[in-house]
Protein backbone atom coordinates (compact mmCIF):
# COMPACT_ATOMS: atom_id res chain seq x y z
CA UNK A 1 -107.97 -15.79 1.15
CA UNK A 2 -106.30 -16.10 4.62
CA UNK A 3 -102.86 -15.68 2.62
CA UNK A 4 -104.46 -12.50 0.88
CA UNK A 5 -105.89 -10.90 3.96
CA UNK A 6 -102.56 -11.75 5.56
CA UNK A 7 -100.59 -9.82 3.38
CA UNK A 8 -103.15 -6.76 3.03
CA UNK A 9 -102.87 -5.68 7.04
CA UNK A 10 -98.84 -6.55 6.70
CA UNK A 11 -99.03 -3.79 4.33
CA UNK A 12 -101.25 -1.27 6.24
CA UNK A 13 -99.48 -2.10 9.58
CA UNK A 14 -96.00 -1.39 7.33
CA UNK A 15 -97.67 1.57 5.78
CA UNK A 16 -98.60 2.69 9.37
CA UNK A 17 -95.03 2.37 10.38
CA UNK A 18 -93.68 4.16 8.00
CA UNK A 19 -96.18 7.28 8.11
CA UNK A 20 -96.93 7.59 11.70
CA UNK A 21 -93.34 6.38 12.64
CA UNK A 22 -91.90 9.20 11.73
CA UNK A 23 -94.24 11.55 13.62
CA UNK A 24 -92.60 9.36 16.84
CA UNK A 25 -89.34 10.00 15.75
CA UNK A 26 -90.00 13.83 15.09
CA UNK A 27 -91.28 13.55 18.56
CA UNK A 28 -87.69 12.01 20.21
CA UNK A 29 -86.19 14.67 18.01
CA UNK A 30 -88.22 17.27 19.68
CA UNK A 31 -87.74 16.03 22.85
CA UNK A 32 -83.73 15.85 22.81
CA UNK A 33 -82.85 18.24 20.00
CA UNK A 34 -84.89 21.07 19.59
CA UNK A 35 -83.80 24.35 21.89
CA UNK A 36 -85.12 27.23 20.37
CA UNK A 37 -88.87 28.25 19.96
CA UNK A 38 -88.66 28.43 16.12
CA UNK A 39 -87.74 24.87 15.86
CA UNK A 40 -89.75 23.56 18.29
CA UNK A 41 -92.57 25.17 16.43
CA UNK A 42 -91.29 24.32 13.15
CA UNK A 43 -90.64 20.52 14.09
CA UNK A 44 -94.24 20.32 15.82
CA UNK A 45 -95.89 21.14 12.77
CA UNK A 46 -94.10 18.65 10.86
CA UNK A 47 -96.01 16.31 12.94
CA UNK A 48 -98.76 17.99 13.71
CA UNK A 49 -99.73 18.26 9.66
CA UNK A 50 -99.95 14.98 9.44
CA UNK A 51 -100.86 12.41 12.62
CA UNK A 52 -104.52 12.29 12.20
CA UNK A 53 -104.25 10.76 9.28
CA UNK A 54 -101.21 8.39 9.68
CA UNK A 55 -103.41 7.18 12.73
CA UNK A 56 -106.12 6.03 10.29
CA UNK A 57 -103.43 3.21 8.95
CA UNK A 58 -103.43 2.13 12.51
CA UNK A 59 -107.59 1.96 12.88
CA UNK A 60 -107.49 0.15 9.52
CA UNK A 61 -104.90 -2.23 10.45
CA UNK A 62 -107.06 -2.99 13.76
CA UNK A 63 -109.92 -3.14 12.00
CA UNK A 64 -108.95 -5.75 9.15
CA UNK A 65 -107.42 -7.80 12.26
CA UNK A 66 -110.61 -8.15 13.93
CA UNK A 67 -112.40 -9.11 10.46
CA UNK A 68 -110.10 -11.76 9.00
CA UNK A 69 -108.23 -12.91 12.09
CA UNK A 70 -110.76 -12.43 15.08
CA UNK A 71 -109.46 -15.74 17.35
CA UNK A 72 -106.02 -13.87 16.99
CA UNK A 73 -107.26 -10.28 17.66
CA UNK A 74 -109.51 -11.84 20.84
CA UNK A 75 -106.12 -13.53 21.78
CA UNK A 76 -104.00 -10.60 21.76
CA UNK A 77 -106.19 -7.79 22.78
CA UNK A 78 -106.87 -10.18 26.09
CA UNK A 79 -103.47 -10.95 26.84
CA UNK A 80 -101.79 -7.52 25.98
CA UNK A 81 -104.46 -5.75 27.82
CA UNK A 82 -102.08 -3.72 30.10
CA UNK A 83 -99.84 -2.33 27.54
CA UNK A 84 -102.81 -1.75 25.15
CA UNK A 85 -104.28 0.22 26.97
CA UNK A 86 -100.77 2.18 28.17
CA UNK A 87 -99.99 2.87 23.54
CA UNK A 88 -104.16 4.08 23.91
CA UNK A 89 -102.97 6.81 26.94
CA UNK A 90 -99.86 7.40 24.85
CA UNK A 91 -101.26 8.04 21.51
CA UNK A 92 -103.81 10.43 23.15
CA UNK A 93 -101.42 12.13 25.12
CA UNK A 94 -99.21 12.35 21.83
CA UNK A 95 -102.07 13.90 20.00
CA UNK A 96 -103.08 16.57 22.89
CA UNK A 97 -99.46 17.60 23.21
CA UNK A 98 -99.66 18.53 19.38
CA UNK A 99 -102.69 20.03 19.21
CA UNK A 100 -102.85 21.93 22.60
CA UNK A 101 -99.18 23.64 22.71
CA UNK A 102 -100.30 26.49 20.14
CA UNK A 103 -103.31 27.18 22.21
CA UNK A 104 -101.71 30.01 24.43
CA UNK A 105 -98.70 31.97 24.20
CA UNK A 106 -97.17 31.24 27.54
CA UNK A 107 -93.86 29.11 28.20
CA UNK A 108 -94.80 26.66 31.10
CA UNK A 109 -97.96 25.99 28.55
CA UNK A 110 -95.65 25.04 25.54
CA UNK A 111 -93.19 23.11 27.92
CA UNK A 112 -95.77 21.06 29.39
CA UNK A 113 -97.28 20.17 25.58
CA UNK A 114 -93.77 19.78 24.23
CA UNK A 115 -93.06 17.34 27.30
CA UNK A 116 -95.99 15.31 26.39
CA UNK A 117 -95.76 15.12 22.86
CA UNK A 118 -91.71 14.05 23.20
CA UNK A 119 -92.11 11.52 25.81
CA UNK A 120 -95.34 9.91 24.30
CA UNK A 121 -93.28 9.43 21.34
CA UNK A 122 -90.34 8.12 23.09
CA UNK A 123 -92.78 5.28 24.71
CA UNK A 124 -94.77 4.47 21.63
CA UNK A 125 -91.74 3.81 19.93
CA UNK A 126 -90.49 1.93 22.78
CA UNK A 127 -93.49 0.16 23.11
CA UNK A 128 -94.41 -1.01 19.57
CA UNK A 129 -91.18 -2.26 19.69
CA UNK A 130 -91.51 -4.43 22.55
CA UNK A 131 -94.70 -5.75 20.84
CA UNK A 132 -92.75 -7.11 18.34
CA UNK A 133 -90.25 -8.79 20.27
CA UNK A 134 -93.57 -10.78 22.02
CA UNK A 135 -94.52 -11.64 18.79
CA UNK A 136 -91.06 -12.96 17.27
CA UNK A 137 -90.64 -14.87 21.32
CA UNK A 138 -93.78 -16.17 21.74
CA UNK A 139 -96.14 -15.94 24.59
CA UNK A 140 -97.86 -19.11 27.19
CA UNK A 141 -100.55 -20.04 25.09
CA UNK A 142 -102.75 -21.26 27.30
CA UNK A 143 -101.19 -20.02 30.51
CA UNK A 144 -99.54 -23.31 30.97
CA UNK A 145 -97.89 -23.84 34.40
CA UNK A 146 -96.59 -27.55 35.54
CA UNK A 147 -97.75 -29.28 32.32
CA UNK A 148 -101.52 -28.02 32.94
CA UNK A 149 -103.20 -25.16 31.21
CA UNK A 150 -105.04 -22.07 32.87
CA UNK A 151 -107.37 -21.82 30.59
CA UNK A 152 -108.40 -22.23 26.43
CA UNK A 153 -105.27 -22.47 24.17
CA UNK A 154 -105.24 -19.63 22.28
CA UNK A 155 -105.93 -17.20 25.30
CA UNK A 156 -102.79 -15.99 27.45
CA UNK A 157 -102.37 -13.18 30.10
CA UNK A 158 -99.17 -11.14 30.18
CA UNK A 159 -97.80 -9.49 33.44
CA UNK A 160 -95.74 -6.29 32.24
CA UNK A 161 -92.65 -8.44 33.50
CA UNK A 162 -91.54 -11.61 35.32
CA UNK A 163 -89.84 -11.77 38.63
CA UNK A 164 -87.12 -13.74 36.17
CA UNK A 165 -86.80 -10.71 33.72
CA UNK A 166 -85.72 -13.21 30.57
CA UNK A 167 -87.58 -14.42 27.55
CA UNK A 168 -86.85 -17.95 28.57
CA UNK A 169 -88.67 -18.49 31.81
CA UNK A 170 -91.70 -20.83 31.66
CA UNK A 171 -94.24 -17.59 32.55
CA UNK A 172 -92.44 -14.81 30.85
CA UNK A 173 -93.81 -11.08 30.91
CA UNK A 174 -93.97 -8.10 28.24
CA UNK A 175 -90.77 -6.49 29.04
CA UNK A 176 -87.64 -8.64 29.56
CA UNK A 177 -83.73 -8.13 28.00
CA UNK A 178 -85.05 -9.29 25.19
CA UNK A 179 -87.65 -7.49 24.64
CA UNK A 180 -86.23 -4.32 25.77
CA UNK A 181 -83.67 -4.54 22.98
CA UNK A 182 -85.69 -5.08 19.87
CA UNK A 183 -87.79 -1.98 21.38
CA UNK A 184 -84.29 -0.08 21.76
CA UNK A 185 -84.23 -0.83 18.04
CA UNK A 186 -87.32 0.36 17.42
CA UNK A 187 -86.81 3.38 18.88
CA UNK A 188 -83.22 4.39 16.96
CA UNK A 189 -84.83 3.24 13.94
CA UNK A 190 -87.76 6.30 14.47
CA UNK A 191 -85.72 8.98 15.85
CA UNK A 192 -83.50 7.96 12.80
CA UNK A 193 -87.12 8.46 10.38
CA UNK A 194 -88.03 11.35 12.16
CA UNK A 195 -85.09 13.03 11.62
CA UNK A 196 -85.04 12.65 7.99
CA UNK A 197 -88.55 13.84 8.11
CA UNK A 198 -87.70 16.89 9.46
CA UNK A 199 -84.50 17.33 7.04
CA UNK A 200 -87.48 16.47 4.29
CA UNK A 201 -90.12 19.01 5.32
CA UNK A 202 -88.54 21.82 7.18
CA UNK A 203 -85.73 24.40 6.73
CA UNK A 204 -85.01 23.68 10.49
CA UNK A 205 -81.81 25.43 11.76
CA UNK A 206 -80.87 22.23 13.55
CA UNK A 207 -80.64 20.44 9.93
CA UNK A 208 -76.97 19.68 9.53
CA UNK A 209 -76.78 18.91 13.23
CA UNK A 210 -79.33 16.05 12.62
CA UNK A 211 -77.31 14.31 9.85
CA UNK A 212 -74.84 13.79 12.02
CA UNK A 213 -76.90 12.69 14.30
CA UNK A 214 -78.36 10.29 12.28
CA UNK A 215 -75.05 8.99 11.26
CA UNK A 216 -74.35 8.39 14.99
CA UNK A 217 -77.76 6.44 15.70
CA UNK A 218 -76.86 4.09 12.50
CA UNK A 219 -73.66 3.18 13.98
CA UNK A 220 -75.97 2.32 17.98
CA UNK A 221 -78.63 0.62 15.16
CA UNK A 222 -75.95 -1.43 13.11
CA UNK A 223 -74.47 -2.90 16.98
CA UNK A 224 -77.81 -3.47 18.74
CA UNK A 225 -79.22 -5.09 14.89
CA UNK A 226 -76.09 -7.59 15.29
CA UNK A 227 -76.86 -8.21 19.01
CA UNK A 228 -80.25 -9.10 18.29
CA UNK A 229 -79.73 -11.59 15.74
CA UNK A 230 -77.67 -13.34 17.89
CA UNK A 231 -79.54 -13.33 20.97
CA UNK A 232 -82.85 -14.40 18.53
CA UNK A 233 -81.17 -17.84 17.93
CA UNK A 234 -80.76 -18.18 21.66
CA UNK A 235 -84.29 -17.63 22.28
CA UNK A 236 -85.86 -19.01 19.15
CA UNK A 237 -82.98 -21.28 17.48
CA UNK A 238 -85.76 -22.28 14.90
CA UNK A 239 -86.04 -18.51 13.68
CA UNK A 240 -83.97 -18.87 10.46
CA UNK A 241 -85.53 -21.89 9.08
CA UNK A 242 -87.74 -20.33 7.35
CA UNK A 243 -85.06 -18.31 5.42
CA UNK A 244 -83.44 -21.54 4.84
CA UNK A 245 -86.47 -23.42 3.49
CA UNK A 246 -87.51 -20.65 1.23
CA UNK A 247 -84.22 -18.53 0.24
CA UNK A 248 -86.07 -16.09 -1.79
CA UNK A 249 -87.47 -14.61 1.75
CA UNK A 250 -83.82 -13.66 2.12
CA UNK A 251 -84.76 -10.35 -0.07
CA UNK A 252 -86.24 -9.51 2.90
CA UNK A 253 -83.62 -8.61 5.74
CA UNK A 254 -81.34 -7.25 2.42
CA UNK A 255 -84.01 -4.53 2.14
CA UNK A 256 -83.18 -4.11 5.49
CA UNK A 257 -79.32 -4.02 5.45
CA UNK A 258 -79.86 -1.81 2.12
CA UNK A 259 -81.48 0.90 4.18
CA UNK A 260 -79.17 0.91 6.69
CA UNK A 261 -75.98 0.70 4.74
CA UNK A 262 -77.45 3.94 2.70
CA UNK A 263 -77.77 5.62 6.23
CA UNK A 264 -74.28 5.60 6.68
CA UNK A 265 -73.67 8.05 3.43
CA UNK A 266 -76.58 10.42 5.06
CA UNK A 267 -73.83 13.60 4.73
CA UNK A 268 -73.16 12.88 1.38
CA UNK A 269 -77.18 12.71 -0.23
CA UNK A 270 -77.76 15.54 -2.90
CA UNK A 271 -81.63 14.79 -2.32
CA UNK A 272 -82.95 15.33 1.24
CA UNK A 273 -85.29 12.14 -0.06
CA UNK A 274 -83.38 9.70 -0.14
CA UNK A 275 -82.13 9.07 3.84
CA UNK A 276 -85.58 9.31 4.06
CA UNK A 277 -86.00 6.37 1.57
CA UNK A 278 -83.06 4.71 3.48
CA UNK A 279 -85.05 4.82 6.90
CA UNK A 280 -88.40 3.36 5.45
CA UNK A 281 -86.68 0.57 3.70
CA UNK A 282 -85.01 -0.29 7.24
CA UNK A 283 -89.00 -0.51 8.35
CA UNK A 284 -90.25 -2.28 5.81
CA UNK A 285 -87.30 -4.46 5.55
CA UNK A 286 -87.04 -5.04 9.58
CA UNK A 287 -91.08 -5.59 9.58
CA UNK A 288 -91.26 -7.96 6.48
CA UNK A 289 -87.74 -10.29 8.14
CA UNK A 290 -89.91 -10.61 11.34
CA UNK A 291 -93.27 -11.81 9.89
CA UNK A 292 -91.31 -13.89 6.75
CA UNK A 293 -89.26 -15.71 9.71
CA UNK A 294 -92.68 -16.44 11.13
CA UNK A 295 -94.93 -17.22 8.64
CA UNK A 296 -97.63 -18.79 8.42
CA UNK A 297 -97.56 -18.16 12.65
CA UNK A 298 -98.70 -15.26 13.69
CA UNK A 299 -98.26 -15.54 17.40
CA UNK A 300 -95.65 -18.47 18.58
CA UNK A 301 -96.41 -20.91 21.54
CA UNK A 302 -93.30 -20.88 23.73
CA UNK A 303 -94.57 -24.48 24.97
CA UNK A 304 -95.56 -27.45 22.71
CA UNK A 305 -99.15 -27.97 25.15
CA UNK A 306 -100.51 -25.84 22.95
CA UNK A 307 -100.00 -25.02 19.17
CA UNK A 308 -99.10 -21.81 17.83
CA UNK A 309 -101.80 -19.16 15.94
CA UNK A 310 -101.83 -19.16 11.97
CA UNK A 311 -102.98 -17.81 9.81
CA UNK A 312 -105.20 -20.67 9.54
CA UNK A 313 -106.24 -21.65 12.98
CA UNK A 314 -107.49 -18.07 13.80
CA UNK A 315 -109.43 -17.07 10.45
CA UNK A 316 -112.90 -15.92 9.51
CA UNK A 317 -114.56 -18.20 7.32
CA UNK A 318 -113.94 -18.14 3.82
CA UNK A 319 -117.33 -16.72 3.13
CA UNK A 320 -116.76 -13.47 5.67
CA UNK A 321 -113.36 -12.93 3.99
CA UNK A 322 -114.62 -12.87 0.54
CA UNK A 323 -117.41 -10.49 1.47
CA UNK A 324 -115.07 -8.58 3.34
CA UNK A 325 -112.62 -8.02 -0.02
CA UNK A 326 -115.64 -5.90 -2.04
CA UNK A 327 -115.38 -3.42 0.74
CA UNK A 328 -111.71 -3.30 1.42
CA UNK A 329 -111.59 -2.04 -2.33
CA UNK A 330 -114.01 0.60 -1.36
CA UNK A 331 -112.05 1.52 1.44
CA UNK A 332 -108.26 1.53 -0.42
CA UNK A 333 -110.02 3.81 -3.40
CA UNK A 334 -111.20 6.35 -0.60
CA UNK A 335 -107.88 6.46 1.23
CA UNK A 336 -106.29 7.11 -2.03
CA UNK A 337 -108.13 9.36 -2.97
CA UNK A 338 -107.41 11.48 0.24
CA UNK A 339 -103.70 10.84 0.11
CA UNK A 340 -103.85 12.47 -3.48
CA UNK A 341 -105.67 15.84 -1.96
CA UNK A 342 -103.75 15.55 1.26
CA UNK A 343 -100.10 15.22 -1.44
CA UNK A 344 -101.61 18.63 -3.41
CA UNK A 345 -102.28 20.05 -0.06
CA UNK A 346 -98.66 19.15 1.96
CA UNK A 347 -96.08 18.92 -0.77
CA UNK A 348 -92.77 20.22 0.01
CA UNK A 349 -91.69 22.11 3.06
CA UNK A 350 -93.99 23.35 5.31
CA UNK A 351 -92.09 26.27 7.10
CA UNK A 352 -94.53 28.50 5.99
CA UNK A 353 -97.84 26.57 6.27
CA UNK A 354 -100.04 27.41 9.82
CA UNK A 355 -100.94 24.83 12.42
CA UNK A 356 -101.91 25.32 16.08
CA UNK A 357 -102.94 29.21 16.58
């Protein structure tokens, strides 16, 4: 069951990354692209359709974490405290800036709710990111200093950064290089997804301009992809072994490279669908590499005091899990139910559709 549960919330934080990541990238897009008031509306409501429900993937995911893997979600809710609660600011400041900007017709109004909504996005990206270069590094289980631990072993306490700034020091924080780079990643990879999104949904004047764009922020994705591989193996030189003990994980990171080789022919697509294809298999594929290198850890020790978290080590029992599965089927045949109404209700572009008066 732990295997089972495992792979459901990979799926609905994937899901999540996919469907909410491209509100973030419409976001950046707003933020950097968008100059005249008929495509900053247009782009907001490509967004603004849709975020409230994306977020639920995010709730779910939570949710499912704190049922099948609570001495995991007690870990990392503890130790990520600071930046948890900087995403929770974000994400509401994200959704404000949406749902606020159409409430008067004055320009300082808009400007201030366009601000908000770009800039959120820009740090969300930024900072999900991050999160997942703790997660491939590791964290001080245990907050072990001088051979003794702080406190229990599965427990840990982040500052936002070390005096040290690098992934290798004994105490390290949230943000260091590395770090920083696989959340520069993340953030290419969703202004890349938003920008599709908008090519998908909107007859936006700024269209072909985006392509291009796009095309540019492969070419900064494809460099900063290569540098993180090789800075990975200097701080984790274990992270391929998995690859190499199981080679069929190796579909994986090609799902990856697939998505962002197809990026590269984003001028030449008949079908506005498929760079957006191309962007959410360089998601799923960059999501699924990190957790396959991992498995069956789910949050590394960077010390050998104190043993990683599994899958195992940090799971409800067996009888809570099984219970748990009756309702998850309750809950998967309600949410797609409402993406079927919400598909009726959205298809195609939305130029014409109202949101925020």
């Amino acid at each position: 069951m732990e295997v089972f549960w495992y792979l459901i919330i990979a799926l609905v934080l994937a899901i999540f990354f996919i469907l909410d990541g491209y509100n973030f990238g419409v976001g950046i897009i707003h933020l950097f692209f968008a100059k005249t008031e008929k495509d900053k509306e247009l782009i907001t409501k490509s967004a603004g359709l849709f975020w409230d429900f994306n977020e639920v993937w995010l709730v779910a995911g939570g949710g499912m974490l704190f049922m099948a893997f609570p001495t995991f979600y007690a870990s990392v809710f503890s130790g990520f405290y600071l930046p948890l609660i900087i995403v929770l600011w974000l994400i509401v400041f994200r959704a404000i800036g949406l749902e606020f900007r159409g409430q008067f017709n004055f320009q300082m109004w808009k400007d201030i709710w366009d601000t908000s909504f770009g800039v959120s996005s820009l740090l969300l990206a930024l900072f999900f990111g991050i999160a997942l270069g703790n997660v491939v590094r590791g964290v001080n289980l245990g907050g072990v200093e001088n051979g003794i631990s702080a406190y229990e072993p599965h427990y840990f306490f982040l500052p936002l950064w070390d005096s040290s700034f690098s992934p290798l020091s004994e105490t390290p924080g949230i943000i260091d290089w590395f770090t920083i780079i696989i959340g520069l990643i993340a953030v290419l990879t969703l202004a890349i997804h938003g920008a599709n999104w908008i090519i998908l949904k909107t007859n936006s004047s700024i269209n072909n301009q985006l392509k291009m764009v796009i095309f540019k922020l492969t070419i900064l994705l494809a460099v900063l992809t290569i540098v993180s591989l090789l800075v990975w193996q200097l701080v984790n030189p274990n992270s391929l072994d998995n690859f190499i003990d199981k080679p069929y994980l190796i579909i994986f990171p090609l799902i990856y490279f697939s998505g962002l080789v197809g990026l590269f022919f984003i001028k030449r697509f008949k079908k506005e669908v498929y760079g957006f294809i191309a962007s959410t298999l360089v998601i799923v594929g960059g999501i699924t590499s990190s957790l396959a290198s991992l498995f069956p850890v789910i949050l590394p020790s960077t010390h050998d005091q104190n043993e990683s978290l599994t899958i195992y080590n940090t799971s409800a029992t067996e009888y809570g899990l099984s219970v748990a599965l009756g309702w998850g089927i309750i809950g998967f045949v309600l949410v797609i139910v409402y993406i079927i109404v919400q598909k009726r209700l959205l298809s195609g572009k939305i130029d014409k559709m109202d949101y925020g008066h």
